[in-house]
C-alpha atoms as a PDB file:
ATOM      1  CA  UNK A   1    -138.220 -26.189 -24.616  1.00  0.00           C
ATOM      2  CA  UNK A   2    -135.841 -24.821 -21.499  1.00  0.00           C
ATOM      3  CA  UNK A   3    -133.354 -27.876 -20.640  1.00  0.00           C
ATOM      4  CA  UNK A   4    -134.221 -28.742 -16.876  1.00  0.00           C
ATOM      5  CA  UNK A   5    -132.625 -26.909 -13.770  1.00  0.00           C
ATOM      6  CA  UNK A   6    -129.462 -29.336 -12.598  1.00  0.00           C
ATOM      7  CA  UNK A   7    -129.086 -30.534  -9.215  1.00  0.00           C
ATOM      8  CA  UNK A   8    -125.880 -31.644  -7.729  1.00  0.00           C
ATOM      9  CA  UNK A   9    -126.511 -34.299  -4.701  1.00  0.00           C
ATOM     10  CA  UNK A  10    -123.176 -34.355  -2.928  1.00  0.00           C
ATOM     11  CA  UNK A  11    -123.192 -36.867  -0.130  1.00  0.00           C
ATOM     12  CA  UNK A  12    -120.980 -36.783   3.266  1.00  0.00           C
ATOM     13  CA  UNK A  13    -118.257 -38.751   4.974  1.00  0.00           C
ATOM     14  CA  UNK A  14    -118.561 -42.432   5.994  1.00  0.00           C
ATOM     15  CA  UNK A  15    -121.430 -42.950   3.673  1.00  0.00           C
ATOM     16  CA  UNK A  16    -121.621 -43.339   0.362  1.00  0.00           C
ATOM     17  CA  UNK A  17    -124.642 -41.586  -2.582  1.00  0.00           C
ATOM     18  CA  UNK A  18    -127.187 -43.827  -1.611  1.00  0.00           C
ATOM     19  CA  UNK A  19    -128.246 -42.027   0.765  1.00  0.00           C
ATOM     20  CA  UNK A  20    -129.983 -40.021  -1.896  1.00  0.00           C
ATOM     21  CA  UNK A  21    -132.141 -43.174  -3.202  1.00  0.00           C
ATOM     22  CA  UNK A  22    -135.287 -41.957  -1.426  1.00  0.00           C
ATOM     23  CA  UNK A  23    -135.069 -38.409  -2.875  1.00  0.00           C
ATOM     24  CA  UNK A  24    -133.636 -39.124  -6.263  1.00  0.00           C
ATOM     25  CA  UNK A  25    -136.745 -40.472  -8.130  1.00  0.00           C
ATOM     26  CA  UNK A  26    -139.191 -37.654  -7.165  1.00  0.00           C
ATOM     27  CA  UNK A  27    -136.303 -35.114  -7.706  1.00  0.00           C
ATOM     28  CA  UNK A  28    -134.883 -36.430 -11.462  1.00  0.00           C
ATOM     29  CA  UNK A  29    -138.476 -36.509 -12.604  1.00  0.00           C
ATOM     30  CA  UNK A  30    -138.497 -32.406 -12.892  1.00  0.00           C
ATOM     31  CA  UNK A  31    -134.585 -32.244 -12.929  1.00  0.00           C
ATOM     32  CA  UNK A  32    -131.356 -33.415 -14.314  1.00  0.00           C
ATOM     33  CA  UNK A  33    -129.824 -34.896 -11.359  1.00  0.00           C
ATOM     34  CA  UNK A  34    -126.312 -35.396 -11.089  1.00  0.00           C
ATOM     35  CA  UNK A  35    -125.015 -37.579  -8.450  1.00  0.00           C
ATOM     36  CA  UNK A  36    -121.236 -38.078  -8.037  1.00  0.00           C
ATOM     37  CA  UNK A  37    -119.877 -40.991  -5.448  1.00  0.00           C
ATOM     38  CA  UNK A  38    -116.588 -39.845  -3.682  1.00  0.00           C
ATOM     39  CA  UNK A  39    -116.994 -42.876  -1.367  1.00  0.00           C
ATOM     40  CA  UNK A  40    -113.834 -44.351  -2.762  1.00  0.00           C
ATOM     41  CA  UNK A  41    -111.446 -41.727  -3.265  1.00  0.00           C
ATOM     42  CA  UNK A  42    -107.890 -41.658  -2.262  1.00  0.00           C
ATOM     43  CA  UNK A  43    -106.563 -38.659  -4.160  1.00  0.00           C
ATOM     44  CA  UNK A  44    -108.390 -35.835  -2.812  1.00  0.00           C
ATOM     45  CA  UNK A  45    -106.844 -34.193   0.491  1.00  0.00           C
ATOM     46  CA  UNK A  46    -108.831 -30.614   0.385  1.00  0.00           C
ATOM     47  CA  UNK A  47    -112.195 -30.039   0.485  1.00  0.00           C
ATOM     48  CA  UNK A  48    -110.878 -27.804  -3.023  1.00  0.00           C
ATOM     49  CA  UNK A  49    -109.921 -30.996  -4.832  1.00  0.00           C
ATOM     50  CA  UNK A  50    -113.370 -32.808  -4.366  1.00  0.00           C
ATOM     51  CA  UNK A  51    -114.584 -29.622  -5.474  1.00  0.00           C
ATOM     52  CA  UNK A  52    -112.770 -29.206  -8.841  1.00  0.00           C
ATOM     53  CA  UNK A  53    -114.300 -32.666  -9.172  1.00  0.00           C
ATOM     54  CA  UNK A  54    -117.371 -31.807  -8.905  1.00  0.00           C
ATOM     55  CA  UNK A  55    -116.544 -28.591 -11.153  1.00  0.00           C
ATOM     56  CA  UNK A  56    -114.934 -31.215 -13.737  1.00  0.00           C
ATOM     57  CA  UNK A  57    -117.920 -33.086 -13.977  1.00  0.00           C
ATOM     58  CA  UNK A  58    -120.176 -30.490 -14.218  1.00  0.00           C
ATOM     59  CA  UNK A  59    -118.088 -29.368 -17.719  1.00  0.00           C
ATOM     60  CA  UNK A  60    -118.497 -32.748 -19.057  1.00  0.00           C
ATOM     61  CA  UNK A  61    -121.982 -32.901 -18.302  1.00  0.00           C
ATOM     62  CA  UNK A  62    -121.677 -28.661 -20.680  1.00  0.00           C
ATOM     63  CA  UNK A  63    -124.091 -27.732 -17.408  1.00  0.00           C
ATOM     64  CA  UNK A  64    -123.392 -24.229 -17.063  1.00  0.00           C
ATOM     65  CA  UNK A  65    -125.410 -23.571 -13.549  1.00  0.00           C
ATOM     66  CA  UNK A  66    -126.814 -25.802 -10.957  1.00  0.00           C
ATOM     67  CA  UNK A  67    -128.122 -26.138  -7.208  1.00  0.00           C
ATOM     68  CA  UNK A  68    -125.595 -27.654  -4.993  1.00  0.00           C
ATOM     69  CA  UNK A  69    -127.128 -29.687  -2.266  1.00  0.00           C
ATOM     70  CA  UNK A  70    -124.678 -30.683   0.327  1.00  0.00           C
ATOM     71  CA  UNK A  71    -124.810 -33.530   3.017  1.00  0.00           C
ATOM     72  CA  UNK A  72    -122.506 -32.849   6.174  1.00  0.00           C
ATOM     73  CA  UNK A  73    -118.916 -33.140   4.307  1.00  0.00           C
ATOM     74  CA  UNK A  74    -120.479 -32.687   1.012  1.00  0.00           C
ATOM     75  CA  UNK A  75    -121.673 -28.970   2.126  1.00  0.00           C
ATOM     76  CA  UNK A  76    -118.103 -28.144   2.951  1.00  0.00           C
ATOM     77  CA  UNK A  77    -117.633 -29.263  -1.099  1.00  0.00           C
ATOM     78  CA  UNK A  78    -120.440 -27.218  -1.756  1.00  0.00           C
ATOM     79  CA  UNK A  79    -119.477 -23.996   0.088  1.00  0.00           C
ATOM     80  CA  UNK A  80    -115.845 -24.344  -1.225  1.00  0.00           C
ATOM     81  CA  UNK A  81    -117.184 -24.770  -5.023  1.00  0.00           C
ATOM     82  CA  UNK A  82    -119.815 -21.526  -4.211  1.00  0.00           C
ATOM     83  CA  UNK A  83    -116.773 -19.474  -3.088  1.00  0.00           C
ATOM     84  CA  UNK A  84    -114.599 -20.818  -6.228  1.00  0.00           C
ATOM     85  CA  UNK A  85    -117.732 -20.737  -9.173  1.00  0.00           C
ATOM     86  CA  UNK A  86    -120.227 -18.657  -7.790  1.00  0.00           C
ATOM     87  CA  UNK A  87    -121.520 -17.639 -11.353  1.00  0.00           C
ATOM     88  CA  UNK A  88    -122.119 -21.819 -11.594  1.00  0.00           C
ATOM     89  CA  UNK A  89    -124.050 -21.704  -8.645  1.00  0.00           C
ATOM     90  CA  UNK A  90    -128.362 -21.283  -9.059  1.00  0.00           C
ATOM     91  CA  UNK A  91    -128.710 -22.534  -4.905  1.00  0.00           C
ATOM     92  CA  UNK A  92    -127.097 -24.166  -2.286  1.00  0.00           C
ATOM     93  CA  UNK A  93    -128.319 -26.210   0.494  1.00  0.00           C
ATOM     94  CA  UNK A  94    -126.933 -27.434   3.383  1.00  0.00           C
ATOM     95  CA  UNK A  95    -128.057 -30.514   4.500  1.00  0.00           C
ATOM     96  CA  UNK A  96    -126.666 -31.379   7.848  1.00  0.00           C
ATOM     97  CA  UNK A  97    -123.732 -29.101   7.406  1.00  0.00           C
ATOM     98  CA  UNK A  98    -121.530 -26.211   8.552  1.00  0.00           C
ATOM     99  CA  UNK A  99    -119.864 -22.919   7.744  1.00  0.00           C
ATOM    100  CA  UNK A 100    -118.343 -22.965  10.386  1.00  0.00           C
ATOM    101  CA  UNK A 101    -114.046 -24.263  10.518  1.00  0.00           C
ATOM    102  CA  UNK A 102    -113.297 -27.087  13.412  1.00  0.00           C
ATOM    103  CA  UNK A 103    -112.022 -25.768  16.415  1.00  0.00           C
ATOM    104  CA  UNK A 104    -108.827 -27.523  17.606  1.00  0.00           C
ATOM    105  CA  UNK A 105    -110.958 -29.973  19.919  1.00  0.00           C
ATOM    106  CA  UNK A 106    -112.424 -31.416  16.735  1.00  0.00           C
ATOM    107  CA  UNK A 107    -109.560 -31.353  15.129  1.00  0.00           C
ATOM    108  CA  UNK A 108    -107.151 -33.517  17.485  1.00  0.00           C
ATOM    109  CA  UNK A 109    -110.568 -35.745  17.520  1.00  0.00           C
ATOM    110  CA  UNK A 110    -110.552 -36.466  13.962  1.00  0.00           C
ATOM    111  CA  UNK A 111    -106.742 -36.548  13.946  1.00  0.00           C
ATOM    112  CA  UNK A 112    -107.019 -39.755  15.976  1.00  0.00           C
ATOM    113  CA  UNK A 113    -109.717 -40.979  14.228  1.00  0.00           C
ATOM    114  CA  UNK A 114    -107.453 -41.044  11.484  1.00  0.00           C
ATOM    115  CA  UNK A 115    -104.339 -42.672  13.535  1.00  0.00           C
ATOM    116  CA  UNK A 116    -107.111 -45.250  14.567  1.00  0.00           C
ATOM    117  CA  UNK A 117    -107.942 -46.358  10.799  1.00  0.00           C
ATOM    118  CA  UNK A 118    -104.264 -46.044   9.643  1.00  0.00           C
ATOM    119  CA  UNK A 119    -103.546 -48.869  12.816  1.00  0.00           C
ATOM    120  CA  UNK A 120    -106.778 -50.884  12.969  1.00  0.00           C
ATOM    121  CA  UNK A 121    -108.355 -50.506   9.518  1.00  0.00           C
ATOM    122  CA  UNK A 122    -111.696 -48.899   9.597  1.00  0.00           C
ATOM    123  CA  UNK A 123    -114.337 -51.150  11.369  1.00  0.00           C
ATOM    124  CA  UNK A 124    -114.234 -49.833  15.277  1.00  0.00           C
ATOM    125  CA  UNK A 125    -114.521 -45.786  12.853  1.00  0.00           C
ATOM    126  CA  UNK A 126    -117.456 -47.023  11.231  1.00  0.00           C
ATOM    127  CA  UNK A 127    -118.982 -48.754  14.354  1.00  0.00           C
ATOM    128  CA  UNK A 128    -118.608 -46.075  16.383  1.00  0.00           C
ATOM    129  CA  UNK A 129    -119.797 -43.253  13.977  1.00  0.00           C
ATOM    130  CA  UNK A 130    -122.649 -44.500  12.197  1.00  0.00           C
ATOM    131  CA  UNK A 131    -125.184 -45.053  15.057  1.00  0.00           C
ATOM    132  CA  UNK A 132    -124.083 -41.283  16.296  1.00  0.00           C
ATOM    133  CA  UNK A 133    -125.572 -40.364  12.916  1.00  0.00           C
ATOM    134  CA  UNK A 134    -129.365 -41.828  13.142  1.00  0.00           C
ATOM    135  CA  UNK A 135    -131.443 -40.416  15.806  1.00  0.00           C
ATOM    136  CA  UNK A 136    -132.608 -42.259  18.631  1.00  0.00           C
ATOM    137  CA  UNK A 137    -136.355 -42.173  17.531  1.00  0.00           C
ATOM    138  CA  UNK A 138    -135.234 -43.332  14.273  1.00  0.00           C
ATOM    139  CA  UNK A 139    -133.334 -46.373  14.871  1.00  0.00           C
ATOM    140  CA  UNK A 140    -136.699 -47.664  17.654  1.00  0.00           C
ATOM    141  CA  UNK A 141    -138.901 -46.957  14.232  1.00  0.00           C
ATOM    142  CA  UNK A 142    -136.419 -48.563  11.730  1.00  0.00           C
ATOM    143  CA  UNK A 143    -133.797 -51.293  13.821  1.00  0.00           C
ATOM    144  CA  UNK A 144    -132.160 -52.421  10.753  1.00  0.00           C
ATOM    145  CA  UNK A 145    -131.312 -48.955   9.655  1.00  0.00           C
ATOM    146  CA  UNK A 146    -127.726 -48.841  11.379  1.00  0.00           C
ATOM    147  CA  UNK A 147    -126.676 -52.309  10.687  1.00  0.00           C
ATOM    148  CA  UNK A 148    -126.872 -51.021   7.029  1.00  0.00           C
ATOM    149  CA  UNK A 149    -125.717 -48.063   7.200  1.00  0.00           C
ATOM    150  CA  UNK A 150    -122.451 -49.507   8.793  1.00  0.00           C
ATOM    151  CA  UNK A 151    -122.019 -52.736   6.090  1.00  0.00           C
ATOM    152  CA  UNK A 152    -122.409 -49.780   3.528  1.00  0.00           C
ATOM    153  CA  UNK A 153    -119.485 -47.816   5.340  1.00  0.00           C
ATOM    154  CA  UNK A 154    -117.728 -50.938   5.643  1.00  0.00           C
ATOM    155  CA  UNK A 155    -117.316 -50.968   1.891  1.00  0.00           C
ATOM    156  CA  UNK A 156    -115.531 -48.111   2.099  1.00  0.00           C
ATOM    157  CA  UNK A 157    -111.568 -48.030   1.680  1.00  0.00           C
ATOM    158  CA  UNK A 158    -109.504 -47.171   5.087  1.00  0.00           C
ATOM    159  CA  UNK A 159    -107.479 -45.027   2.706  1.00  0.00           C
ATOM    160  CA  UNK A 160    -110.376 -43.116   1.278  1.00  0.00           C
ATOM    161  CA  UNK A 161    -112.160 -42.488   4.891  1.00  0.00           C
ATOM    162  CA  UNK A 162    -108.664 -41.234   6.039  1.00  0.00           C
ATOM    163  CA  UNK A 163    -108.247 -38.726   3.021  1.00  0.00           C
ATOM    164  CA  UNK A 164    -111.772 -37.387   3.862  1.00  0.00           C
ATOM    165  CA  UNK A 165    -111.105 -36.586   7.148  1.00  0.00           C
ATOM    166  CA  UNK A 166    -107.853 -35.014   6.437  1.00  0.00           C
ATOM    167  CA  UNK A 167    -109.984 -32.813   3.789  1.00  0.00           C
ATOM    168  CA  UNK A 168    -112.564 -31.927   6.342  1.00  0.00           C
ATOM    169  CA  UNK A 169    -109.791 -31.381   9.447  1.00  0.00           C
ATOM    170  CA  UNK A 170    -108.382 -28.335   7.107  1.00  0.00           C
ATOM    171  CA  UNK A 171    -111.425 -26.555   5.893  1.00  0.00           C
ATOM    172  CA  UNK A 172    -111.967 -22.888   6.667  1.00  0.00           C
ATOM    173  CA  UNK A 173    -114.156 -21.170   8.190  1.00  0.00           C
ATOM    174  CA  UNK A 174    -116.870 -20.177   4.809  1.00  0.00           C
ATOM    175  CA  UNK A 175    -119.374 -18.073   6.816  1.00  0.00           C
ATOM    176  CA  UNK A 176    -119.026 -15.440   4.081  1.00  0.00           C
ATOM    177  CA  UNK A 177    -120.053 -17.620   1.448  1.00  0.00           C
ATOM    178  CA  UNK A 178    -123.392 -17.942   3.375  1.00  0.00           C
ATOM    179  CA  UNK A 179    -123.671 -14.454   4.269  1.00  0.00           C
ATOM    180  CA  UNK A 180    -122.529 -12.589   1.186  1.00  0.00           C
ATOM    181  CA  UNK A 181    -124.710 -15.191  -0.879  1.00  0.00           C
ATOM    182  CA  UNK A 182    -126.024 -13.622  -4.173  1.00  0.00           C
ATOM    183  CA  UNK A 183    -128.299 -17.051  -4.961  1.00  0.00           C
ATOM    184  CA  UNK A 184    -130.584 -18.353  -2.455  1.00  0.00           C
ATOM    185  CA  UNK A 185    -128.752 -20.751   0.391  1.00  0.00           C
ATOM    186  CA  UNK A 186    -131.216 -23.001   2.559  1.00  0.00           C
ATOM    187  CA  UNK A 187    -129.966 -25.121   5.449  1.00  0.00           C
ATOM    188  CA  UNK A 188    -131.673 -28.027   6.822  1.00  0.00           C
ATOM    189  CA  UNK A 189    -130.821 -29.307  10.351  1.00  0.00           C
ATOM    190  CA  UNK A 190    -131.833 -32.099  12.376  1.00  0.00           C
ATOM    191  CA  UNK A 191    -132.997 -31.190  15.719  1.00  0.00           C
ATOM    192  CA  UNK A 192    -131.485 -34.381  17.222  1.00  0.00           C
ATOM    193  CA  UNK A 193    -128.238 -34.104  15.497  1.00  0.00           C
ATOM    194  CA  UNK A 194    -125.631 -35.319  17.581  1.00  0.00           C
ATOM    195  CA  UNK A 195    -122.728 -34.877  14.602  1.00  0.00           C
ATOM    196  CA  UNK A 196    -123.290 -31.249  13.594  1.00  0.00           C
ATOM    197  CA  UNK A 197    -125.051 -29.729  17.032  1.00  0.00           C
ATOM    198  CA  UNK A 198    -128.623 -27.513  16.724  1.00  0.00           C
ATOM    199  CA  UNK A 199    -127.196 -25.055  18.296  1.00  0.00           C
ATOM    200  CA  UNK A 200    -124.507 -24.817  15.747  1.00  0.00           C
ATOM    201  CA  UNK A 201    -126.893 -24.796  13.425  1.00  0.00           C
ATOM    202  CA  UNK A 202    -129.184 -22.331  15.051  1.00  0.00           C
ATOM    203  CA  UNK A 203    -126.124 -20.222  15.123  1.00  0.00           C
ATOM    204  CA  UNK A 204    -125.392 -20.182  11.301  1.00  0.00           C
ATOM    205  CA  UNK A 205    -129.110 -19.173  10.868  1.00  0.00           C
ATOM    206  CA  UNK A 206    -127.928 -15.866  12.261  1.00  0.00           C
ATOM    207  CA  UNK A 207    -125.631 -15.256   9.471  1.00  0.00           C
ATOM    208  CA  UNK A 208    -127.934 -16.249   6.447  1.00  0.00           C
ATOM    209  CA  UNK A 209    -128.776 -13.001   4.582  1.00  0.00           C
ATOM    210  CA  UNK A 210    -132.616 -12.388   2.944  1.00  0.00           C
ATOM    211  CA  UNK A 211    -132.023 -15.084   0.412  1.00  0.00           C
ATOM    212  CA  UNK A 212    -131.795 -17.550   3.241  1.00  0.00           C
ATOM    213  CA  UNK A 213    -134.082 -20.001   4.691  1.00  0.00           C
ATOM    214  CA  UNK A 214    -133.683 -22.028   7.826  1.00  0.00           C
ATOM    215  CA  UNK A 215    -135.710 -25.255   8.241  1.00  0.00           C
ATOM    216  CA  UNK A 216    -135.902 -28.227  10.894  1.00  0.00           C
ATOM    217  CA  UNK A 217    -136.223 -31.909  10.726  1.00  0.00           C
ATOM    218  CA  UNK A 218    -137.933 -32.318  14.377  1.00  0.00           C
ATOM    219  CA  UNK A 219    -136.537 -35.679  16.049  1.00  0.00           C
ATOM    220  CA  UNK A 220    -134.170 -36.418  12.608  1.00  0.00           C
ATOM    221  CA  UNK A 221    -130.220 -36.862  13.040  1.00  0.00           C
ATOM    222  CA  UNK A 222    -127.461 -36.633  10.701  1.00  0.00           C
ATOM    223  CA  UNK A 223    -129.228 -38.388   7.861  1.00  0.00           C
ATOM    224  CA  UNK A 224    -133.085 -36.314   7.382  1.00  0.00           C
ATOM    225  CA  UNK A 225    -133.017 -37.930   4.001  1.00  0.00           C
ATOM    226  CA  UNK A 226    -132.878 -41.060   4.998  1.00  0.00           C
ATOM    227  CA  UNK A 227    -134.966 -40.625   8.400  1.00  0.00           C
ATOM    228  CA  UNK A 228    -137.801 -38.333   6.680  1.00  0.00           C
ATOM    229  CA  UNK A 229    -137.613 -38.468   3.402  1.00  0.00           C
ATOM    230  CA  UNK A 230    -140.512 -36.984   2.865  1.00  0.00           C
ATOM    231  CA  UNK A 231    -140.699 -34.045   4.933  1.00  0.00           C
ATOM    232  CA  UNK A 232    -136.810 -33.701   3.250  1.00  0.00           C
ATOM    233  CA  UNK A 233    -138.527 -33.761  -0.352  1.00  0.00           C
ATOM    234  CA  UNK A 234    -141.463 -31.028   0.718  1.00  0.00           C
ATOM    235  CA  UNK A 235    -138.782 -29.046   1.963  1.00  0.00           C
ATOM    236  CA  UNK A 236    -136.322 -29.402  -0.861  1.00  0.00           C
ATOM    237  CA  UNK A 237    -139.480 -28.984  -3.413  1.00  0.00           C
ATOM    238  CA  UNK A 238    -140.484 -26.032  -1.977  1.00  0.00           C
ATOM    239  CA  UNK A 239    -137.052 -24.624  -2.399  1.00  0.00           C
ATOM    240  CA  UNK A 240    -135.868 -25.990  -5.598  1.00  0.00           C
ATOM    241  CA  UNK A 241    -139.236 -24.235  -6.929  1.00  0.00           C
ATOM    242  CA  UNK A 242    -138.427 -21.047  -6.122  1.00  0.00           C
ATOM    243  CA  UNK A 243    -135.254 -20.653  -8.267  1.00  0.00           C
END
């Protein structure tokens, strides 16, 4: 009997891997799910080192191949380990995520964000960022959803939010990895994503080659998983079953 595919769930800044707890049950029943938690890491200062993380794990675990799906900061991980292993790659998705480098806008943006945790811890980061994350529609369907969201990103160490935005602040532009893809690549946006834009999104479309496929959470945010989980799971399903 064939082992089952592997599926790396690589979650994004500011929030930690539960934000795959709607998806994981329906997903690990046809798939060995791996699920790593970077929440708390203080070591890692390029989106390369989270990546030979995940690479690390990956040789403990002896899987030779998986499908990388990767939420906001956790696609930059995935694009970065596609470009480094792309013979240990089966799929990648992009979940909320860019190719695409910051321009230096963003980039003096999250260099204050990090002056602003190193001076007044990470509270007034967390308050401000989480609620950008959750669609309007969302939070008038689901009121509690940001107040948890935040006491989870609370949880997180100043130190470890500051390394991750130092990692993400000096990523590259990977638009090759996407276009030169030799495995199928899927990205998933939210229409009503006020952290990575549509249009941005709409724009990396453009680039995907005839292994790509470009989907849409209508009136979802930064967080489809959490938001629709179950339009998420049709679409990752109908992926996933392709491979």
């Amino acid at each position: 009997m064939q082992p089952p595919k592997t599926i790396v769930l690589i979650h994004g800044h500011g929030v930690d891997s539960s934000i795959w707890d709607e998806l994981y049950p329906q997903l690990s029943a046809d798939y060995q799910v791996i699920k790593p938690d970077f929440s708390t890491l203080t070591n890692h200062g390029t989106v390369e080192a989270y990546t030979e993380h995940v690479y690390s794990l990956l040789q403990s675990a002896q899987v030779e191949k998986a499908v990388f799906i990767g939420h906001s900061m956790g696609g930059y991980i995935a694009l970065a380990f596609a470009e480094r292993h792309p013979n240990a790659v089966s799929g990648l998705v992009l979940f909320h995520s860019t190719v695409f480098a910051d321009d230096d806008e963003r980039k003096a943006k999250r260099q204050a964000a990090m002056e602003q945790i190193e001076q007044e811890g990470s509270a007034s980061f967390i308050g401000e960022t989480i609620p950008k994350m959750v669609a309007e529609t969302t939070k008038a369907q689901h009121p509690n959803l940001v107040e948890s969201l935040q006491e989870i990103g609370s949880r997180i160490p100043p130190d470890a939010l500051v390394t991750g935005i130092r990692a993400i602040a000096a990523r590259p532009d990977r638009s090759h990895v996407v276009r030169d893809a030799t495995f199928p690549v899927l990205i998933i946006a939210g229409k009503n994503d006020a952290i990575i834009p549509f249009d941005k999104s709409k724009e990396m479309a453009t680039i995907l080659n005839d292994k790509g496929t470009f989907e849409v959470l209508e009136g979802a945010g930064h967080l489809g998983m959490i938001e629709q989980p179950e339009r998420s799971l049709e679409i990752l399903q109908a992926f996933l079953v392709q491979l």
